[in-house]
Protein backbone atom coordinates (compact mmCIF):
# COMPACT_ATOMS: atom_id res chain seq x y z
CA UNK A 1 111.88 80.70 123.72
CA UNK A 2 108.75 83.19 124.21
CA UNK A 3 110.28 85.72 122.54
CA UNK A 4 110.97 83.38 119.29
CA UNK A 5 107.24 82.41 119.13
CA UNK A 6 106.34 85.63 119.26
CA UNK A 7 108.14 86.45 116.54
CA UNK A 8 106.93 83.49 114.70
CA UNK A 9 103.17 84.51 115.43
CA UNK A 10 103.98 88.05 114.36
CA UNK A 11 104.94 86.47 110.62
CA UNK A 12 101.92 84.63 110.69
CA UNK A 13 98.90 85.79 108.34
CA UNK A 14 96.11 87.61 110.24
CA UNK A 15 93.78 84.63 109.58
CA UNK A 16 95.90 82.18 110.98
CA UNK A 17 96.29 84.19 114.08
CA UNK A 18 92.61 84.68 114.26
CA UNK A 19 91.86 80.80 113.79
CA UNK A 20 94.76 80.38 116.86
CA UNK A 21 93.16 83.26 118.69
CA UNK A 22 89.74 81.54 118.47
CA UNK A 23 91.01 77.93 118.80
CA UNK A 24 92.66 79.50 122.93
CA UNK A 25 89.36 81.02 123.32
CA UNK A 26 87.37 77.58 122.09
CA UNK A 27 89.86 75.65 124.39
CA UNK A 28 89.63 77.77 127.66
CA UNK A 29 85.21 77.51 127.25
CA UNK A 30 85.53 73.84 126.56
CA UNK A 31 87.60 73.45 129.52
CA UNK A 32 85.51 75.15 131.71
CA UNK A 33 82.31 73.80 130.15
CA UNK A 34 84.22 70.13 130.36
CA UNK A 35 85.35 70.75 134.44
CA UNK A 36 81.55 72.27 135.29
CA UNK A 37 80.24 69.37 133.53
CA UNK A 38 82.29 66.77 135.43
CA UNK A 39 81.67 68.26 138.67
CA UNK A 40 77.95 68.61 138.38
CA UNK A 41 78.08 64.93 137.30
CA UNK A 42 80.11 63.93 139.85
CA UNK A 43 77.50 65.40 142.77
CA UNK A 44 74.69 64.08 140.84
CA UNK A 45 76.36 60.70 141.06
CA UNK A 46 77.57 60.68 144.58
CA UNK A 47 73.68 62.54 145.61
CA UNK A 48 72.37 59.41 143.97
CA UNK A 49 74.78 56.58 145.72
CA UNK A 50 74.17 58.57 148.96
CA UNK A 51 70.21 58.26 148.70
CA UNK A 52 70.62 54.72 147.45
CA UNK A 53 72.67 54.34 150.96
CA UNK A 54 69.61 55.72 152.62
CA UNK A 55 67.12 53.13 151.16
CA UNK A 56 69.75 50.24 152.06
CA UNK A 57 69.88 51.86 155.81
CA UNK A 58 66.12 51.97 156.50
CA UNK A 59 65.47 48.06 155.59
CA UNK A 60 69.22 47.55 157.79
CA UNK A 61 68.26 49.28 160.78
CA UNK A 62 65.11 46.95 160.69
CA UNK A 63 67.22 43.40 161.61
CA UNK A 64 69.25 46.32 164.04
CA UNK A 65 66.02 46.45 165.99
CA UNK A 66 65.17 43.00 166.10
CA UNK A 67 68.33 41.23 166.32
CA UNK A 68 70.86 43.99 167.78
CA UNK A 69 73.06 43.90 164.55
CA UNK A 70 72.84 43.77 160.48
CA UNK A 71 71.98 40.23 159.40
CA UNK A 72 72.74 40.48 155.66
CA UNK A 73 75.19 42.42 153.33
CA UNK A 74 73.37 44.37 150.91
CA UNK A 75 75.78 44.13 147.83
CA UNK A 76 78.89 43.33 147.44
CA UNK A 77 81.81 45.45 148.20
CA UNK A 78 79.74 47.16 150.75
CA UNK A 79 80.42 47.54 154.47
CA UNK A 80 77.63 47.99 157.09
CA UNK A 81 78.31 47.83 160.91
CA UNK A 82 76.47 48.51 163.90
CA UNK A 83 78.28 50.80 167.16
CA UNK A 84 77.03 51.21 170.60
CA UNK A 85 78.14 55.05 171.42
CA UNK A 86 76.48 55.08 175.10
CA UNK A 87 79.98 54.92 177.10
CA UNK A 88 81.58 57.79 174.62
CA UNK A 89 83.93 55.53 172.53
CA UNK A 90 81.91 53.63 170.05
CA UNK A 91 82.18 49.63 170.30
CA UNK A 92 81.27 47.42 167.49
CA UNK A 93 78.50 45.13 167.47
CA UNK A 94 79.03 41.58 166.40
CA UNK A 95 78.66 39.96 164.36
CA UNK A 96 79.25 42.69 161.76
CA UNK A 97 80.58 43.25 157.92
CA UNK A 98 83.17 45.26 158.35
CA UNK A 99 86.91 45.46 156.81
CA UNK A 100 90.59 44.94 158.54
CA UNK A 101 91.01 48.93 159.02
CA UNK A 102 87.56 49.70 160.29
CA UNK A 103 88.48 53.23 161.58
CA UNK A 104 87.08 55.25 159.37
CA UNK A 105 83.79 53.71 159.81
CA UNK A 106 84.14 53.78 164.09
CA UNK A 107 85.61 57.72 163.00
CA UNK A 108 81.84 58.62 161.49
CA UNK A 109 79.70 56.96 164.46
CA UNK A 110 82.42 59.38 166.83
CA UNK A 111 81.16 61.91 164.65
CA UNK A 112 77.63 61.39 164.59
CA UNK A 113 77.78 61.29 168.38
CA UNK A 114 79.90 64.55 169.04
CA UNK A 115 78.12 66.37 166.91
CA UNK A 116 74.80 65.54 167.15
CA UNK A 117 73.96 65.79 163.00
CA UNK A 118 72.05 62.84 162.07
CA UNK A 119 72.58 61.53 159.62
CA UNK A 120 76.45 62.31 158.89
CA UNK A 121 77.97 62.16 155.15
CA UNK A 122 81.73 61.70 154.29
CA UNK A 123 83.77 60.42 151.98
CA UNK A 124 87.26 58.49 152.87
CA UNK A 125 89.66 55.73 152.06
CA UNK A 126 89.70 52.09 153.14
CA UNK A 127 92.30 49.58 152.35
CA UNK A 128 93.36 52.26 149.39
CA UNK A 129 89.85 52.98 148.10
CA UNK A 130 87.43 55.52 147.99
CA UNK A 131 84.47 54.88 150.13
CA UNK A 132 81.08 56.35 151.13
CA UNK A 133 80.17 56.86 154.70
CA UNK A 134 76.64 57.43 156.02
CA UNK A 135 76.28 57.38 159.65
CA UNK A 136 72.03 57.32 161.28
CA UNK A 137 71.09 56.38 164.86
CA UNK A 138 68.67 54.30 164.45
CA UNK A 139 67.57 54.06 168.30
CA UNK A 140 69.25 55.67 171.39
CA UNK A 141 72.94 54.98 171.69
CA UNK A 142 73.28 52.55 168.66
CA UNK A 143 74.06 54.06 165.60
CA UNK A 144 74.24 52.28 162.02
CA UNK A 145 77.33 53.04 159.65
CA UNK A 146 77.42 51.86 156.00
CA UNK A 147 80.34 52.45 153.77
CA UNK A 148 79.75 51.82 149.91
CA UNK A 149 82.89 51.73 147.54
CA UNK A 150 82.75 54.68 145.13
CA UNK A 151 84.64 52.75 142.45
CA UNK A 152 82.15 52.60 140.02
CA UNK A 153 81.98 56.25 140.23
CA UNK A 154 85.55 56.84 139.60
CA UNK A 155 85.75 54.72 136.70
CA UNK A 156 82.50 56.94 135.50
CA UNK A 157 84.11 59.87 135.91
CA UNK A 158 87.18 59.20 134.16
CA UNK A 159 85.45 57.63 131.18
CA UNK A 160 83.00 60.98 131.17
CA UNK A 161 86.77 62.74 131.23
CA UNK A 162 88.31 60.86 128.44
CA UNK A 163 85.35 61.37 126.36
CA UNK A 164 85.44 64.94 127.01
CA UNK A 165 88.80 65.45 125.91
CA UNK A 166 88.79 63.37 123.37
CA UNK A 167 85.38 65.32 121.75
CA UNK A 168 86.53 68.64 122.32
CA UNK A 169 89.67 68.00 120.75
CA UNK A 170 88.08 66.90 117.88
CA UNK A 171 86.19 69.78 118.01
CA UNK A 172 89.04 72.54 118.91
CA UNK A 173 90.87 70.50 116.01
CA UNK A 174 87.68 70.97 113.21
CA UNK A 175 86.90 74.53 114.55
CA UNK A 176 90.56 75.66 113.52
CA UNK A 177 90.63 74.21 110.39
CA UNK A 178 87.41 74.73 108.91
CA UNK A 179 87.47 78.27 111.20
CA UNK A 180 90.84 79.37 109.37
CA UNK A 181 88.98 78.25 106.33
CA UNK A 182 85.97 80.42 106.85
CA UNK A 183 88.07 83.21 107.63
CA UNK A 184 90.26 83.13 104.95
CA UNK A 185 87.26 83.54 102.85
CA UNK A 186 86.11 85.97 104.62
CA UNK A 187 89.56 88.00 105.06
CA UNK A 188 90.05 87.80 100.77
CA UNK A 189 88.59 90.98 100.21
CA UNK A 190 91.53 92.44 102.92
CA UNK A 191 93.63 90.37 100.80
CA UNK A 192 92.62 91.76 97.49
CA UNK A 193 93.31 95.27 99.11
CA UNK A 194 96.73 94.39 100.87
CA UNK A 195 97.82 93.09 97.12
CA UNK A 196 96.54 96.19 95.33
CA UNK A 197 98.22 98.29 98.11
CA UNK A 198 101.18 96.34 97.27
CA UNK A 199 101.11 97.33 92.82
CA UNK A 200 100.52 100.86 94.23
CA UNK A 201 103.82 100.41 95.69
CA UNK A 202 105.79 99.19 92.62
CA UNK A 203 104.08 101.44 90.76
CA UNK A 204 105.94 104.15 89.14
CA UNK A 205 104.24 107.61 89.37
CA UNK A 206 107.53 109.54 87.07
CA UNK A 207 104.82 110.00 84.43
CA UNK A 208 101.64 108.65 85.74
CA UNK A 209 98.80 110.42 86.10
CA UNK A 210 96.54 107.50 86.89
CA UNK A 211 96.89 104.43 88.92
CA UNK A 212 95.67 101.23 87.20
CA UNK A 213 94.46 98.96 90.76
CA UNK A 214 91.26 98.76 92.56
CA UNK A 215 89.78 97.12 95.35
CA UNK A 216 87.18 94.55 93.56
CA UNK A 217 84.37 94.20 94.75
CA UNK A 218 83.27 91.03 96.44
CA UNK A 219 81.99 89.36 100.11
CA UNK A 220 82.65 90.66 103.76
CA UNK A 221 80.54 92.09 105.66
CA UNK A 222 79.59 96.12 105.99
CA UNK A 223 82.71 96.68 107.73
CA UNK A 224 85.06 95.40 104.83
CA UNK A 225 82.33 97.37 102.22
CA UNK A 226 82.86 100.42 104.12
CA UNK A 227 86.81 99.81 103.97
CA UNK A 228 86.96 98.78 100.46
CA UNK A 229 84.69 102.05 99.70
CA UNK A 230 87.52 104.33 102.09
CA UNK A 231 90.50 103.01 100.06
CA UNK A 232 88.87 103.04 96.70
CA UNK A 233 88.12 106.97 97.32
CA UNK A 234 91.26 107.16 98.27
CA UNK A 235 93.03 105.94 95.26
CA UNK A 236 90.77 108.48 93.32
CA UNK A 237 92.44 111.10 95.57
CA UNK A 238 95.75 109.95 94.66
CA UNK A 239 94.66 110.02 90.95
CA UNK A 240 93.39 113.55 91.10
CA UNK A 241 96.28 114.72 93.19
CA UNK A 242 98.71 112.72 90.25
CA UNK A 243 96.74 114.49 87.59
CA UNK A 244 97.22 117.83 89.06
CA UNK A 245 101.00 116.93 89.47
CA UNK A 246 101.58 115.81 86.06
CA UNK A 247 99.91 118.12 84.54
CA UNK A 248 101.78 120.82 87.03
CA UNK A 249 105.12 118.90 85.50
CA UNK A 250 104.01 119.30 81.97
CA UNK A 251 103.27 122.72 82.01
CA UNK A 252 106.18 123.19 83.48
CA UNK A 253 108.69 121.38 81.17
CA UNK A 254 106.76 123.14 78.35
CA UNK A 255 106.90 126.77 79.98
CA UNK A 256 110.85 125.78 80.56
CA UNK A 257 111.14 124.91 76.97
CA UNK A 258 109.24 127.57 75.69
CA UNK A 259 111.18 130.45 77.84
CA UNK A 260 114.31 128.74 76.48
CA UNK A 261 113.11 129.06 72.91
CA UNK A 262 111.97 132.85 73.71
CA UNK A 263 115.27 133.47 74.82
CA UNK A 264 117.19 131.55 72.70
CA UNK A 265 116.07 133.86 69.54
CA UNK A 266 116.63 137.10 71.01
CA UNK A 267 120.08 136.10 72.36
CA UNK A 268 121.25 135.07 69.04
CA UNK A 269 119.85 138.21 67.94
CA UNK A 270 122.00 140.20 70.04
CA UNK A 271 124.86 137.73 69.21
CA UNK A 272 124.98 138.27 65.67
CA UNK A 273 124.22 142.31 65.70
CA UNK A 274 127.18 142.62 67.76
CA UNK A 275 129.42 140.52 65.57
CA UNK A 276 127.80 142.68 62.54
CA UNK A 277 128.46 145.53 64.91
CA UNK A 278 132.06 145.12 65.96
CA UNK A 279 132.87 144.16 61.98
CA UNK A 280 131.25 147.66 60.66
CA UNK A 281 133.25 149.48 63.05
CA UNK A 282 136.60 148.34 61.64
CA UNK A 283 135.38 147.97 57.74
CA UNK A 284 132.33 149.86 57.42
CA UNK A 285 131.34 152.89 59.98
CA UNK A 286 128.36 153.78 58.25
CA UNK A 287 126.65 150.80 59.04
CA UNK A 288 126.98 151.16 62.81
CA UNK A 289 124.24 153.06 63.76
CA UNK A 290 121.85 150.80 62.61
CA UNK A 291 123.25 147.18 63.35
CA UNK A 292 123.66 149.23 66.76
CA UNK A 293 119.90 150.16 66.55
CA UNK A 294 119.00 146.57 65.72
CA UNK A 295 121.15 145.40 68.89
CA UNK A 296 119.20 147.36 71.28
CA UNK A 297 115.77 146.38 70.04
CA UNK A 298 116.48 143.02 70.70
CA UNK A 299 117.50 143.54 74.12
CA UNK A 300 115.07 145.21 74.57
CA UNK A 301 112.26 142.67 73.83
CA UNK A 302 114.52 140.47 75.75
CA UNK A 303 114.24 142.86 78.47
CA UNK A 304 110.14 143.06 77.91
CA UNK A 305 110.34 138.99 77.79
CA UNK A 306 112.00 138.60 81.34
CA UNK A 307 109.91 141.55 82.93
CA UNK A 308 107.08 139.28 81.78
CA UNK A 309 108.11 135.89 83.09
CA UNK A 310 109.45 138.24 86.01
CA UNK A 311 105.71 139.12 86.85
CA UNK A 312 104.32 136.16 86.20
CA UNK A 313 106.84 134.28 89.15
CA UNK A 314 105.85 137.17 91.45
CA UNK A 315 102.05 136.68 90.54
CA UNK A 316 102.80 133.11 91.17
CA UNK A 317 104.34 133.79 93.95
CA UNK A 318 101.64 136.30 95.66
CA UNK A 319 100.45 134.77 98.73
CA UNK A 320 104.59 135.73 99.57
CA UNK A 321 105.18 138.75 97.68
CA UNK A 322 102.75 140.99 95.91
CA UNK A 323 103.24 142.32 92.60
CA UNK A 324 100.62 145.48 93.17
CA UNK A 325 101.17 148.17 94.47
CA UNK A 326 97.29 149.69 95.03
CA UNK A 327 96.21 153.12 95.26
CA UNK A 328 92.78 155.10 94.24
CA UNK A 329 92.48 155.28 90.43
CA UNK A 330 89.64 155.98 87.73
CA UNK A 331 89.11 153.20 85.93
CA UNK A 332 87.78 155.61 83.33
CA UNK A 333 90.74 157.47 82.44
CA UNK A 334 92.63 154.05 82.47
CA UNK A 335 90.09 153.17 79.65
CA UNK A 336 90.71 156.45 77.88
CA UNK A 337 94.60 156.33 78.32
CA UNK A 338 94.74 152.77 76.61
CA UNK A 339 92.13 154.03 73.64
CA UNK A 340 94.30 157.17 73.11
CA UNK A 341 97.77 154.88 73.07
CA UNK A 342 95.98 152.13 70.79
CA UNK A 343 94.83 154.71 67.98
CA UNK A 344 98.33 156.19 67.97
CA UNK A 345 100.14 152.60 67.15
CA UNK A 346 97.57 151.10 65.26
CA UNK A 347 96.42 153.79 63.24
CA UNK A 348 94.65 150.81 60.64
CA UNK A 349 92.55 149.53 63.01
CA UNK A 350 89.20 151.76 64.05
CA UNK A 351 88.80 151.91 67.43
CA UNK A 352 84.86 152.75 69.44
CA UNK A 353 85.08 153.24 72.83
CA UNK A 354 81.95 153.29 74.86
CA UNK A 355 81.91 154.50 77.92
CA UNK A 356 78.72 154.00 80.44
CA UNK A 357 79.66 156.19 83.63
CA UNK A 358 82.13 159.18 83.30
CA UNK A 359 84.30 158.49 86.33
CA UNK A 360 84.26 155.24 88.17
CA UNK A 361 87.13 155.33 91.16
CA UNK A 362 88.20 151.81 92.47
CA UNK A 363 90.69 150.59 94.77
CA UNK A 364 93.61 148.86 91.93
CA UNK A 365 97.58 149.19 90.91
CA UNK A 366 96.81 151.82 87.87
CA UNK A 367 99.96 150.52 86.00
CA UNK A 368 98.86 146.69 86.25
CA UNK A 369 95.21 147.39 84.95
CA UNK A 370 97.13 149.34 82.13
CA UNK A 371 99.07 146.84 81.44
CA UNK A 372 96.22 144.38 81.02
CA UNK A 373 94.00 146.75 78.95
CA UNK A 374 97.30 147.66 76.30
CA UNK A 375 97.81 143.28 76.27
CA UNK A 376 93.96 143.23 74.98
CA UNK A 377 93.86 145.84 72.43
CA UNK A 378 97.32 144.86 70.95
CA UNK A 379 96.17 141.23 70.97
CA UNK A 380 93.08 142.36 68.78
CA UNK A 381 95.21 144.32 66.43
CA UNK A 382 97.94 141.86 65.95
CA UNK A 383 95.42 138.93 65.46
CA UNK A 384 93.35 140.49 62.68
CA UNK A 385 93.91 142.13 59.58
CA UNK A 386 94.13 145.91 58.61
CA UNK A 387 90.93 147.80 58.99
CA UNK A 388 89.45 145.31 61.58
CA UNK A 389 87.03 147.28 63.92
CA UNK A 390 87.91 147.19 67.55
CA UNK A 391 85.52 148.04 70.50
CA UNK A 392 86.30 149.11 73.89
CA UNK A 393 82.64 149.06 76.64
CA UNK A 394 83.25 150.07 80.15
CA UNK A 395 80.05 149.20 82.06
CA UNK A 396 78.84 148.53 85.69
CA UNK A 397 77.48 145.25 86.47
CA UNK A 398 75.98 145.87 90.41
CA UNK A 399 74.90 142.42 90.84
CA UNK A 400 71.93 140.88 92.35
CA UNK A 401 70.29 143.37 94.92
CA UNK A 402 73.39 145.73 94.40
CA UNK A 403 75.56 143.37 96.13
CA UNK A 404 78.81 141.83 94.62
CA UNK A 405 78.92 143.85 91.63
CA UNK A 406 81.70 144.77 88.93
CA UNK A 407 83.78 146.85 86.75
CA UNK A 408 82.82 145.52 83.69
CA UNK A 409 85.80 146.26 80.73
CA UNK A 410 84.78 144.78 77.03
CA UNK A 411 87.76 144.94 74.54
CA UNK A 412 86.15 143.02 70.85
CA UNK A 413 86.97 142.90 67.45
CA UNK A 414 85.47 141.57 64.24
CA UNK A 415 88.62 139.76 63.02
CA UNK A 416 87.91 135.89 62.23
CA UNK A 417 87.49 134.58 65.52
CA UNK A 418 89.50 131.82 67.83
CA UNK A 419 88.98 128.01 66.57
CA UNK A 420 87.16 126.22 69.39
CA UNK A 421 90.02 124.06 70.03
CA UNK A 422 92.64 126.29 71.21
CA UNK A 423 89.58 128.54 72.64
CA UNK A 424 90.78 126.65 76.36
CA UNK A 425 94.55 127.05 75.54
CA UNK A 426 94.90 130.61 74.75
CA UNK A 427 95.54 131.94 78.52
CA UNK A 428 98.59 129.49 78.92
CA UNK A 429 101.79 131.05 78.71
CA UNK A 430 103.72 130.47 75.24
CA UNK A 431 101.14 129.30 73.43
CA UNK A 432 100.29 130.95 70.10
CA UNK A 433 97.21 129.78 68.05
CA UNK A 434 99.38 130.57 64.42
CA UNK A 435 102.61 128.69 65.13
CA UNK A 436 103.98 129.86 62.12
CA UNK A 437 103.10 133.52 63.09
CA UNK A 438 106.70 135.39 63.60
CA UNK A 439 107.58 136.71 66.59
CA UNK A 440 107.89 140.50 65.19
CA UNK A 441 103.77 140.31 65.03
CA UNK A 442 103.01 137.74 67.28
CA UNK A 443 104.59 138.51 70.19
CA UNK A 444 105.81 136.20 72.91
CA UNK A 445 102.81 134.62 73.64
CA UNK A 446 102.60 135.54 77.16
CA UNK A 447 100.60 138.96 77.04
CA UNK A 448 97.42 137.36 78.01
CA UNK A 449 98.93 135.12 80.72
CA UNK A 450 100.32 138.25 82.32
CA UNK A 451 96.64 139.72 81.78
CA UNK A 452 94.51 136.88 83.06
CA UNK A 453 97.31 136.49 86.20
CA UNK A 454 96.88 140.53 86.62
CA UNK A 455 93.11 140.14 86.65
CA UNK A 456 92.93 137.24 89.44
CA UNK A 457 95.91 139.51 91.30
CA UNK A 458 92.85 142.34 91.38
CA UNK A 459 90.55 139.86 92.66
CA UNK A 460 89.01 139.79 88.87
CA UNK A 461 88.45 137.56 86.54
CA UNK A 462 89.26 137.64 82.42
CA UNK A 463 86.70 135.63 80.25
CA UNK A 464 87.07 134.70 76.44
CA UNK A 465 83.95 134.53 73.97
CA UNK A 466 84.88 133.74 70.50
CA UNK A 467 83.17 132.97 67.07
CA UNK A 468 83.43 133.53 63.38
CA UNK A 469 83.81 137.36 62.81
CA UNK A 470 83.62 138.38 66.56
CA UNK A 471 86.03 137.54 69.93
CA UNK A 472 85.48 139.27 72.84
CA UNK A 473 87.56 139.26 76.02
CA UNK A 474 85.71 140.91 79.44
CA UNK A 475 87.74 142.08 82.06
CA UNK A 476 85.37 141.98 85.87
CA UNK A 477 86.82 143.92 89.21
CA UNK A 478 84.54 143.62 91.91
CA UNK A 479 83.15 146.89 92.87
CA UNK A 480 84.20 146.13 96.72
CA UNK A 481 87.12 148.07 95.92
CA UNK A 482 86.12 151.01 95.11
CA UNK A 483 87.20 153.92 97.24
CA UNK A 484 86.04 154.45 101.09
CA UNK A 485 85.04 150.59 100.94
């Protein structure tokens, strides 16, 4: 049985438990208001009967003195009797008011005597009610005992009781209702939170990037504010960390699909050489050589393809497994090496190179930074037409007070610029800003994802400044690696 209604209270809505709760807690101070009210009555009332007993005794022991016993009863239902205590065992005086079982009122003149308090107090039954004793000696060996019925307290008492009850009931009743009431207003704003908690949950987050609830605001105190405030920054957590994720998803579905597409051209490349391939060698031998030529160029931009994505997983990758391999190099000659390579396959396209220090040694994996300086000059010959100028700057940027300084690398043409659109877009692996551009002249479209990823590898960064008739990209390596450092 306990166990079921606690279950039952467990299923019940937090403000119903709290109007419960704070009806037990109303009940247990009304009952202890109620009992310390009826017991303070109760004294005041018997105080009062006991003085009134006092006033009755002083005019009594009056007609004691003069005529050796009480002459008149003072009101009805009272008892009044006078004992001579001299010998040790009390003996009443006649004639006397007293009832059939007048023990208890010989019991108190005993006890006056024996004990020598005067006057003596008590409360006890006669003929099955409650009576009040008082007990004075009102001159040496006679002693005067009245007993008045308590009765009228009683029935006092009990009607103080039933009113009690009956008022806090009334008010334990009200104080629930209207209480459960007050806190259900109170609670709505919890409410309004435990329902948007609840669309969270049937939300679906496949392809979300945003979730469409709130906590509104409304009334409840600081606390609630300061709760409503906690779960509403959460949610915008959850919406940034969904943004990132989707976005993470996206780029990944499109990198998946673009890779396929890479792949898939080369591939059928290699497919269809070999079928021209393995038909010239039975029908036409002359034509081997070259359909054989043609096979192995497409493997091997296959090959360059999956060395790229290959990179850019271990890049990815690096806090596990890094890519460089770093050893004391001259950015210089790096600079001079790329210029040298650049003139000799794009012999159309004029190349300055500028050079502001003639050695500059730094800490970096030689073939990497390379890499990233042959992906920036072939990206400004394939991207503009014949004759475009190129220019290549090596500077040194030492920073504010000499501290946190950089290699600074400039590669820029004068071809027509990057729109401003794809301006943001042009790092991201795949993308191309001609789509209709062939893949011959091109490229893949990863060369500067591999170059921006090499750059952060080294601790760099790559930046992209672009307008009609100019596009620069700069290439920054701290100076903290340089040799000795």
């Amino acid at each position: 049985m306990i166990r079921r209604c606690r279950q039952t209270y467990r299923r019940l809505r937090l403000g119903t438990r709290l109007a419960l709760g704070m009806g037990v807690l109303s009940l247990a101070v009304f009952a202890v208001v109620g009992a310390s009210l009826s017991m303070y009555m109760r004294e005041y009332l018997v105080r009062q009967l006991s003085d009134q007993m006092t006033h009755v005794q002083t005019t009594q022991s009056k007609d004691v003195a003069d005529y050796g016993s009480v002459q008149a009863k003072p009101y009805w239902g009272w008892y009044t009797a006078s004992y001579e205590v001299k010998s040790g065992t009390p003996v009443l005086r006649e004639p006397a008011d007293v009832p059939k079982d007048s023990g208890e009122l010989a019991a108190t003149a005993e006890t006056l005597r024996t004990s020598g308090t005067d006057p003596v107090l008590r409360t006890a039954p006669i003929d099955g009610n409650t009576y009040r004793l008082r007990a004075c000696e009102v001159e040496d060996g006679v002693v005067l005992v009245t007993a008045a019925p308590m009765d009228d307290i009683e029935n006092t008492m009990d009607r103080l009781v039933t009113v009690q009850v009956v008022a806090f009931a009334l008010a334990l009743l009200g104080l629930v209702v209207f209480g459960r009431a007050v806190l259900r207003r109170g609670l709505r704003p919890l409410s309004d939170m435990a329902h948007t908690a609840r669309g969270i949950t049937s939300h679906d987050f496949t392809d979300s990037a945003r979730l469409p609830v709130r906590a509104d605001r409304g009334d409840g105190g600081p606390e609630v504010e300061e709760l409503r405030t906690a779960f509403n920054t959460m949610l915008e957590h959850i919406d940034d960390s969904l943004a990132v994720r989707t976005e993470a998803e996206q780029r990944l579905r499109r990198f998946v699909a673009d890779a396929s597409h890479e792949l898939r051209t080369p591939l059928m490349s290699v497919r269809g050489y070999a079928d021209l391939f393995q038909y010239a060698a039975a029908n036409e031998p002359g034509e081997r050589d070259r359909h054989l030529a043609r096979l192995r160029a497409e493997a091997a931009r296959m090959g360059v393809l999956l060395d790229d994505l290959l990179l850019l997983a271990r890049l990815d990758a690096a806090q596990v497994e890094t890519p460089l391999r770093m050893e004391s190099a001259d950015l210089v000659e790096l600079v001079g090496q790329a210029a040298d390579a650049f003139r000799a396959g794009h012999p159309k396209h004029p190349l300055t190179v500028t050079e502001a220090t003639k050695a500059l040694s730094l800490r970096l994996d030689p073939l990497r930074i390379r890499q990233v300086l042959d992906n920036l000059l072939t990206n400004a010959a394939v991207h503009t037409p014949a004759g475009t100028a190129v220019s290549l700057d090596v500077t040194v940027d030492r920073g504010d007070n000499g501290v946190g300084g950089h290699a600074v690398v400039r590669v820029a043409d004068a071809g027509p610029g990057i729109p401003a659109a794809d301006q943001d877009r042009v790092f991201d692996r795949f993308y191309r800003i001609d789509k209709a551009r062939s893949r011959d002249r091109g490229g893949s479209g990863l060369g500067l994802a591999v170059a921006l990823s090499l750059a952060r590898a080294h601790g760099g960064t790559l930046d992209l400044t672009s307008g009609p008739g100019s596009t620069a990209f700069t290439l920054r390596i701290p100076l903290d690696r340089t040799e000795g450092r």
